[in-house]
N, C-alpha and C. Protein backbone atom coordinates (compact mmCIF):
# COMPACT_ATOMS: atom_id res chain seq x y z
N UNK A 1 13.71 196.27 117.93
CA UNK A 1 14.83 196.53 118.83
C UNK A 1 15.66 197.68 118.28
N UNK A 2 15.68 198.75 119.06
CA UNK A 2 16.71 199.99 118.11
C UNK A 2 18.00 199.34 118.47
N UNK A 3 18.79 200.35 117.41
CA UNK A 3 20.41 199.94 116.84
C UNK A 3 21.25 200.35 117.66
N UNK A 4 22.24 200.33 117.89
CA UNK A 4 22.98 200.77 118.54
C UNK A 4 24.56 200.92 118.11
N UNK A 5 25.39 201.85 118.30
CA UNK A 5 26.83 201.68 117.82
C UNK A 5 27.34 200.41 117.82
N UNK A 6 27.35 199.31 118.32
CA UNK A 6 27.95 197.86 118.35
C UNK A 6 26.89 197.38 117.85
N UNK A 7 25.66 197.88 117.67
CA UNK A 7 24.56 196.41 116.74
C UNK A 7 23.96 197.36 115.95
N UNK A 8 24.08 197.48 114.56
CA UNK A 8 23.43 197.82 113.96
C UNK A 8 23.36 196.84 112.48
N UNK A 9 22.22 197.47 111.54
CA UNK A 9 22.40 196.72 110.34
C UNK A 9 23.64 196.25 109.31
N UNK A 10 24.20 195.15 108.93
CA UNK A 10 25.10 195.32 107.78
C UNK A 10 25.35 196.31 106.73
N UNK A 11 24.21 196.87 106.49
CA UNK A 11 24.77 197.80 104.94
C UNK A 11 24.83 199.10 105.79
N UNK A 12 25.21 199.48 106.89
CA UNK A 12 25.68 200.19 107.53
C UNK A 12 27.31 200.46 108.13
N UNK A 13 27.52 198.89 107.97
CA UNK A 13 29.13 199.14 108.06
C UNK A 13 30.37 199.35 107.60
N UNK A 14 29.89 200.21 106.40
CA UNK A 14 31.04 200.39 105.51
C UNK A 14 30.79 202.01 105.63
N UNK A 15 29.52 202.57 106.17
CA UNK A 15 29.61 203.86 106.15
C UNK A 15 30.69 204.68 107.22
N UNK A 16 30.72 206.15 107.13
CA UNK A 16 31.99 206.49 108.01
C UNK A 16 31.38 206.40 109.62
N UNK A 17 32.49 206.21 110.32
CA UNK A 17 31.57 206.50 111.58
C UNK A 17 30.24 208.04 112.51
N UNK A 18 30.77 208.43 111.42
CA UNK A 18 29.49 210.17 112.08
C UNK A 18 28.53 209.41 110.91
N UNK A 19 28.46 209.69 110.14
CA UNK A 19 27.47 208.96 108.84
C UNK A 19 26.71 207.62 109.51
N UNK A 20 27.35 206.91 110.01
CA UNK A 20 26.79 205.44 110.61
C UNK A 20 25.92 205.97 112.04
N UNK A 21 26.62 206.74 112.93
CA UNK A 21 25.66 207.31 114.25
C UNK A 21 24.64 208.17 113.85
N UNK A 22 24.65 208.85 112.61
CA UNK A 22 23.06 209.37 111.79
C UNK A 22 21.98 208.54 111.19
N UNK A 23 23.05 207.64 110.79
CA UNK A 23 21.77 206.90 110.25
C UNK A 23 20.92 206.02 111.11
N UNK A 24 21.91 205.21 112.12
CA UNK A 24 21.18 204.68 113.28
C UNK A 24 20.52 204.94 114.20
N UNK A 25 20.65 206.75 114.62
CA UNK A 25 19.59 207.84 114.87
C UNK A 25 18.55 208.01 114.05
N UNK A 26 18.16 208.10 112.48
CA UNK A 26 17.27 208.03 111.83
C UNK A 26 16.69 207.06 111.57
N UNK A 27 16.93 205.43 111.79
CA UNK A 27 16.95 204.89 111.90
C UNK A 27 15.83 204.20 112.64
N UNK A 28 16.32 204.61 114.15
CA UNK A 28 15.49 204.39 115.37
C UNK A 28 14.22 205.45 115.10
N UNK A 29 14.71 206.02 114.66
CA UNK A 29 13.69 207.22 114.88
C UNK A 29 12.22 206.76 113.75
N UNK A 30 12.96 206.08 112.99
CA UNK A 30 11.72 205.46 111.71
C UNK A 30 10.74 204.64 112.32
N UNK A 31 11.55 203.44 113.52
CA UNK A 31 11.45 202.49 113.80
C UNK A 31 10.00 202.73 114.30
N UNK A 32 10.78 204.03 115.54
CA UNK A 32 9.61 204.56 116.59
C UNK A 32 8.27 205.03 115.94
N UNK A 33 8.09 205.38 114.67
CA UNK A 33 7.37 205.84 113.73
C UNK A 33 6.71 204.55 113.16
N UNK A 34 6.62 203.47 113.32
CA UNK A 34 6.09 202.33 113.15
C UNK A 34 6.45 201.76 111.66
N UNK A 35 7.87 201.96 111.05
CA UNK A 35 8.58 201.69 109.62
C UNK A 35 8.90 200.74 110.04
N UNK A 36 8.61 199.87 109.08
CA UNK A 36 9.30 198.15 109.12
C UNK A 36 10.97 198.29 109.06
N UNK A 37 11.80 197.47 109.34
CA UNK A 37 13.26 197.61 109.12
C UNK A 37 13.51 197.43 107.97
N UNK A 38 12.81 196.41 107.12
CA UNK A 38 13.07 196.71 105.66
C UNK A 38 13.40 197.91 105.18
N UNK A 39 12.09 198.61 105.18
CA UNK A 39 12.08 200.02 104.88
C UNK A 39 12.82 200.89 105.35
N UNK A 40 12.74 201.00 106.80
CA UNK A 40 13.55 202.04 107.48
C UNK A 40 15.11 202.50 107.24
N UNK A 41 15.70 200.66 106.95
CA UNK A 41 17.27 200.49 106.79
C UNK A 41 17.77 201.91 105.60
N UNK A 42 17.25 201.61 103.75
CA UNK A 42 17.67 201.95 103.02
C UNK A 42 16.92 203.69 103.01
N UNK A 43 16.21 204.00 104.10
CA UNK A 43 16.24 205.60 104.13
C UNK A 43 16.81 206.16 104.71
N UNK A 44 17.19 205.56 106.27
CA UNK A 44 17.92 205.73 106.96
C UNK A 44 19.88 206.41 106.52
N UNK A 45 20.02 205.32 105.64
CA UNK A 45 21.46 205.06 104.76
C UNK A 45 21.46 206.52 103.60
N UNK A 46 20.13 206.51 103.38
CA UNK A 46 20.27 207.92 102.27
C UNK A 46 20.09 209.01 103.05
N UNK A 47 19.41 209.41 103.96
CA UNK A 47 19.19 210.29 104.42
C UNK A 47 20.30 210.82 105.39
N UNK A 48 21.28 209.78 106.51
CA UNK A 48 22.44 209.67 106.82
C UNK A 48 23.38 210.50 105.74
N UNK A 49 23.26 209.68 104.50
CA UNK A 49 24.22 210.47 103.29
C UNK A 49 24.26 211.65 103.29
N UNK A 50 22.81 211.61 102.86
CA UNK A 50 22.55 213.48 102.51
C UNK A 50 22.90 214.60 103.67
N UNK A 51 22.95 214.33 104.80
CA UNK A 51 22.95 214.38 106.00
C UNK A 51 24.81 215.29 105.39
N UNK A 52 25.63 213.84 105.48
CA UNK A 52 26.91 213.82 105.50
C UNK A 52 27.39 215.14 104.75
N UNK A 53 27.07 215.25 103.04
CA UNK A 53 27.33 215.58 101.92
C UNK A 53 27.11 217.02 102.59
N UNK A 54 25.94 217.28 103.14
CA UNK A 54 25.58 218.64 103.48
C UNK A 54 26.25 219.41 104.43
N UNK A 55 26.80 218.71 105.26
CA UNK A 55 27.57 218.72 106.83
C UNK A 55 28.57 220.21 106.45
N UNK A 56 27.92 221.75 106.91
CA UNK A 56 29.12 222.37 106.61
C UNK A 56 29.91 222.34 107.52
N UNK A 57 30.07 221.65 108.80
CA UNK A 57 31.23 221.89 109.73
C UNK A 57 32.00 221.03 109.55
N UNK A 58 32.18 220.42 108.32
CA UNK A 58 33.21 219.32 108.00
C UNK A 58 34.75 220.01 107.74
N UNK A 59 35.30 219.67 108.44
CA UNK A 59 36.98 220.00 108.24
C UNK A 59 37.25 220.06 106.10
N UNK A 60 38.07 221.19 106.29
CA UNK A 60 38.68 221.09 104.73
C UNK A 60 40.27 221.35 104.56
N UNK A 61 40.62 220.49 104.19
CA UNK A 61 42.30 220.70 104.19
C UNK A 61 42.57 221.13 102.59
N UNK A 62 43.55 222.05 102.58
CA UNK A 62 44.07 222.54 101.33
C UNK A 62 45.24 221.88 101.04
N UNK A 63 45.71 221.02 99.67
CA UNK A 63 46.76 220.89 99.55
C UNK A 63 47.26 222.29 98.26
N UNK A 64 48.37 222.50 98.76
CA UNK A 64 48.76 223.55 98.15
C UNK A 64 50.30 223.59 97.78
N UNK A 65 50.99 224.30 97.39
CA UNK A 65 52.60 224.23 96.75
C UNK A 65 52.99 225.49 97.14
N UNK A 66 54.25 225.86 97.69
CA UNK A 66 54.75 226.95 97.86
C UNK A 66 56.57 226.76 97.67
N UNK A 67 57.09 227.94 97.83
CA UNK A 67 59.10 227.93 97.44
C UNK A 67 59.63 226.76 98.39
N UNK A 68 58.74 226.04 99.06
CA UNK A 68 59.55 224.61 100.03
C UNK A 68 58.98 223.46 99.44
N UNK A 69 58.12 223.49 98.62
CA UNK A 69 57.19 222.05 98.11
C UNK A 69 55.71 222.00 98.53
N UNK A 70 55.27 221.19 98.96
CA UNK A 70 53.66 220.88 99.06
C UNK A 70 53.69 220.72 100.67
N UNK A 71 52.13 221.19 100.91
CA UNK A 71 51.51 221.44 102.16
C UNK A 71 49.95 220.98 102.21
N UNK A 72 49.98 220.22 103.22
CA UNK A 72 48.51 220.45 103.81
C UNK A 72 48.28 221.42 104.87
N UNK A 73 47.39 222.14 104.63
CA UNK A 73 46.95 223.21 105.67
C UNK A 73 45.51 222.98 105.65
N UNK A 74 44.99 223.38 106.68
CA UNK A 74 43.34 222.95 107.46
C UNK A 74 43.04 224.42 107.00
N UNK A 75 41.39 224.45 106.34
CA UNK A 75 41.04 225.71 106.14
C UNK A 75 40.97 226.55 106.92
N UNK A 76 41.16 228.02 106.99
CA UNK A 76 41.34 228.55 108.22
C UNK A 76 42.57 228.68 108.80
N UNK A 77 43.24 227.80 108.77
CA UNK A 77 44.93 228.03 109.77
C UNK A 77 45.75 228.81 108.53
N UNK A 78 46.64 229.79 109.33
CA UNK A 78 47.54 230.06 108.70
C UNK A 78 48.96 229.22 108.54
N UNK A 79 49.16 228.39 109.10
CA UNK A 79 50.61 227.43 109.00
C UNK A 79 49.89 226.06 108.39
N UNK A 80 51.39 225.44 107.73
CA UNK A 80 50.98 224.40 107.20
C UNK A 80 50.53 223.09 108.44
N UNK A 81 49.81 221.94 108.18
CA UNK A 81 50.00 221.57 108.67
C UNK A 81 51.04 220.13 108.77
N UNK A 82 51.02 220.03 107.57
CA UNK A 82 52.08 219.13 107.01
C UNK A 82 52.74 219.38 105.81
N UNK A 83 53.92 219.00 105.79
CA UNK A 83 55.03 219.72 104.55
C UNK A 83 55.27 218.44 103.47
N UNK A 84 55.49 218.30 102.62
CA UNK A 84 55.98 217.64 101.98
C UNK A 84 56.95 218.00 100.49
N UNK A 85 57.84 216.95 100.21
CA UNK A 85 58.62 217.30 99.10
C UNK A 85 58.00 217.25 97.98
N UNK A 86 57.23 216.14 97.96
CA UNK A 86 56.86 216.11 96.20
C UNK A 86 54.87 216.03 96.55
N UNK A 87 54.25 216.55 95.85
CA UNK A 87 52.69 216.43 95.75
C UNK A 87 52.28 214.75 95.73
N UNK A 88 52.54 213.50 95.51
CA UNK A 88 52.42 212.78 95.11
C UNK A 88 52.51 212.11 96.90
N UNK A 89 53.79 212.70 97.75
CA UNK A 89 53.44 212.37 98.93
C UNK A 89 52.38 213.30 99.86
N UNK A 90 52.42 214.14 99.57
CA UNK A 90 50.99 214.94 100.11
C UNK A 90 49.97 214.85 100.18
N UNK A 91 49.39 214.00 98.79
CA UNK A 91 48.11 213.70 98.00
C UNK A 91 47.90 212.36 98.89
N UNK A 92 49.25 211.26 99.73
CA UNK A 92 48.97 210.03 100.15
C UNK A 92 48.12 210.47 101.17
N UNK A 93 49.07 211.34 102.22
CA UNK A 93 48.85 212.24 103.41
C UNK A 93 47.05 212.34 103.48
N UNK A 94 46.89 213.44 102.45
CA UNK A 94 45.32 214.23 102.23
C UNK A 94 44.45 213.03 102.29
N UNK A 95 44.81 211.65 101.09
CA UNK A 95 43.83 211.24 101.49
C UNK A 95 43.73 210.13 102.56
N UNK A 96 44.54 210.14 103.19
CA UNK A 96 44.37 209.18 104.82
C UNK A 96 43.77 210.27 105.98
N UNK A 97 43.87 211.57 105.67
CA UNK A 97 43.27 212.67 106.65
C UNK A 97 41.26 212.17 105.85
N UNK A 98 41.38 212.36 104.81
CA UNK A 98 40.09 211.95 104.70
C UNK A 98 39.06 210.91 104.92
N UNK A 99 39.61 209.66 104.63
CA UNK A 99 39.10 208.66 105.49
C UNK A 99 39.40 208.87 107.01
N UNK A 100 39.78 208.89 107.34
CA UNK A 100 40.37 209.08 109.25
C UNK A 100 39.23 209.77 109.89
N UNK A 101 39.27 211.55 109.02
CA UNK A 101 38.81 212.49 109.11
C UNK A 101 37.41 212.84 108.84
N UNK A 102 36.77 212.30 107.87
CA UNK A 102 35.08 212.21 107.23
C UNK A 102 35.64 214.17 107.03
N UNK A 103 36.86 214.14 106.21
CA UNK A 103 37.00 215.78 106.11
C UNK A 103 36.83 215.89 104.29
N UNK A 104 37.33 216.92 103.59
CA UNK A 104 37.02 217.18 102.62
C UNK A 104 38.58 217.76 101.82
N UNK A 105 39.45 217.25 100.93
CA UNK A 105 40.66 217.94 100.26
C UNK A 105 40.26 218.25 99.13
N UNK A 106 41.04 219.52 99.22
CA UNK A 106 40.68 220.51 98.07
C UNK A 106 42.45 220.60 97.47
N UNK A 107 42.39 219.76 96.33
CA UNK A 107 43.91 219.76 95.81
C UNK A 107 43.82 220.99 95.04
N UNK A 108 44.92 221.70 94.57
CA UNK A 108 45.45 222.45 94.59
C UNK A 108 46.42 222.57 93.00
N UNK A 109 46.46 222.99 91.88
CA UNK A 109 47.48 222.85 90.95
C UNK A 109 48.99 223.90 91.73
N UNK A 110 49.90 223.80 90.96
CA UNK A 110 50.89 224.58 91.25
C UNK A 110 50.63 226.30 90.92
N UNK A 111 49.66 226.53 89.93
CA UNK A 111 49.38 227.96 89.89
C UNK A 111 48.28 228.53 90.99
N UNK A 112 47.88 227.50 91.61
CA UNK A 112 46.87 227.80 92.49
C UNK A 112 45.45 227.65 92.57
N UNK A 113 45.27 227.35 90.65
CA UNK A 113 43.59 227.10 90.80
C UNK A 113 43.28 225.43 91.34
N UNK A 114 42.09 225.39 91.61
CA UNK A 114 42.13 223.98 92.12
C UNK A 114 41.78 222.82 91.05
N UNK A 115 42.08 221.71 91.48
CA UNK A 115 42.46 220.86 90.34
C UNK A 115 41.73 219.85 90.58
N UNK A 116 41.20 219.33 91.66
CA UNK A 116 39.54 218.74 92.53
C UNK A 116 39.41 218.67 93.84
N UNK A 117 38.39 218.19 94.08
CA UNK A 117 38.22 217.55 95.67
C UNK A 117 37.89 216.61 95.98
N UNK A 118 38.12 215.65 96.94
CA UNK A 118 38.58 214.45 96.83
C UNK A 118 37.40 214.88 98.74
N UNK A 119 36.49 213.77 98.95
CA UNK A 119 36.02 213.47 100.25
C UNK A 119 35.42 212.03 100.36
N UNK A 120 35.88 211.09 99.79
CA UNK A 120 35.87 210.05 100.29
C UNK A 120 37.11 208.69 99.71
C-alpha cells in the first residue's frame, strides 16, 4: 500500500515536513520497484536526508550585528528582517525560523567572520 502524507511509516515522523514528502516519494517509488518495506523504509529516510542536506534552494538567514544590535536578514535581501537588542534574542528567533523553515542560519561574530551554522 503506498504512503501517503497522513499514513506513512513511524521513523518518518520526526523528519521535517519537505524531508518526510521525499522520502515517502522514494519510498513508493522502492515499493513500485518490488523492495520489501523493511528495506525500502531505512533508504528511503537516508536518501530523503541526503536529498535535504543537498537542497540548494534552501532559504539562509544571516544573523549579523550592526550600530542598532543584531539582525536576521534572509540571504539576498538587503533589509533586515528582524532586529534585535541583544544576539542571545536573535539566536532564539534564527533558530525557530529553522525548524519552521527546514532553512539554514549562518551566525555571525560581531567582527563579521562567521562563528557557525546551525540547520536543524
Amino acid at each position: 500500500m503506498p504512503w501517503t502524507k497522513q499514513d506513512y511509516p513511524n521513523s518518518m515522523k520526526n523528519l521535517p515536513d519537505e524531508t518526510r514528502e521525499k522520502a515517502i516519494e522514494i519510498g513508493n517509488a522502492l515499493l513500485d520497484d518490488g523492495y520489501e518495506e523493511g528495506r525500502a523504509i531505512p533508504i528511503a529516510v537516508s536518501q530523503a536526508e541526503k536529498w535535504a542536506d543537498n537542497d540548494t534552494d534552501k532559504d539562509e538567514y544571516l544573523l549579523l550585528s550592526d550600530e542598532d544590535g543584531w539582525m536576521l536578514r534572509k540571504e539576498g535581501n538587503k533589509r533586515a528582517s528582524y532586529r534585535f537588542e541583544t544576539k542571545q534574542e536573535a539566536l532564539a528567533k534564527g533558530r525557530e525560523l529553522v525548524k519552521k523553515n527546514n532553512c539554514t542560519l549562518v551566525v555571525h561574530l560581531k567582527d563579521g567572520s562567521v562563528e557557525s551554522k546551525l540547520n536543524e
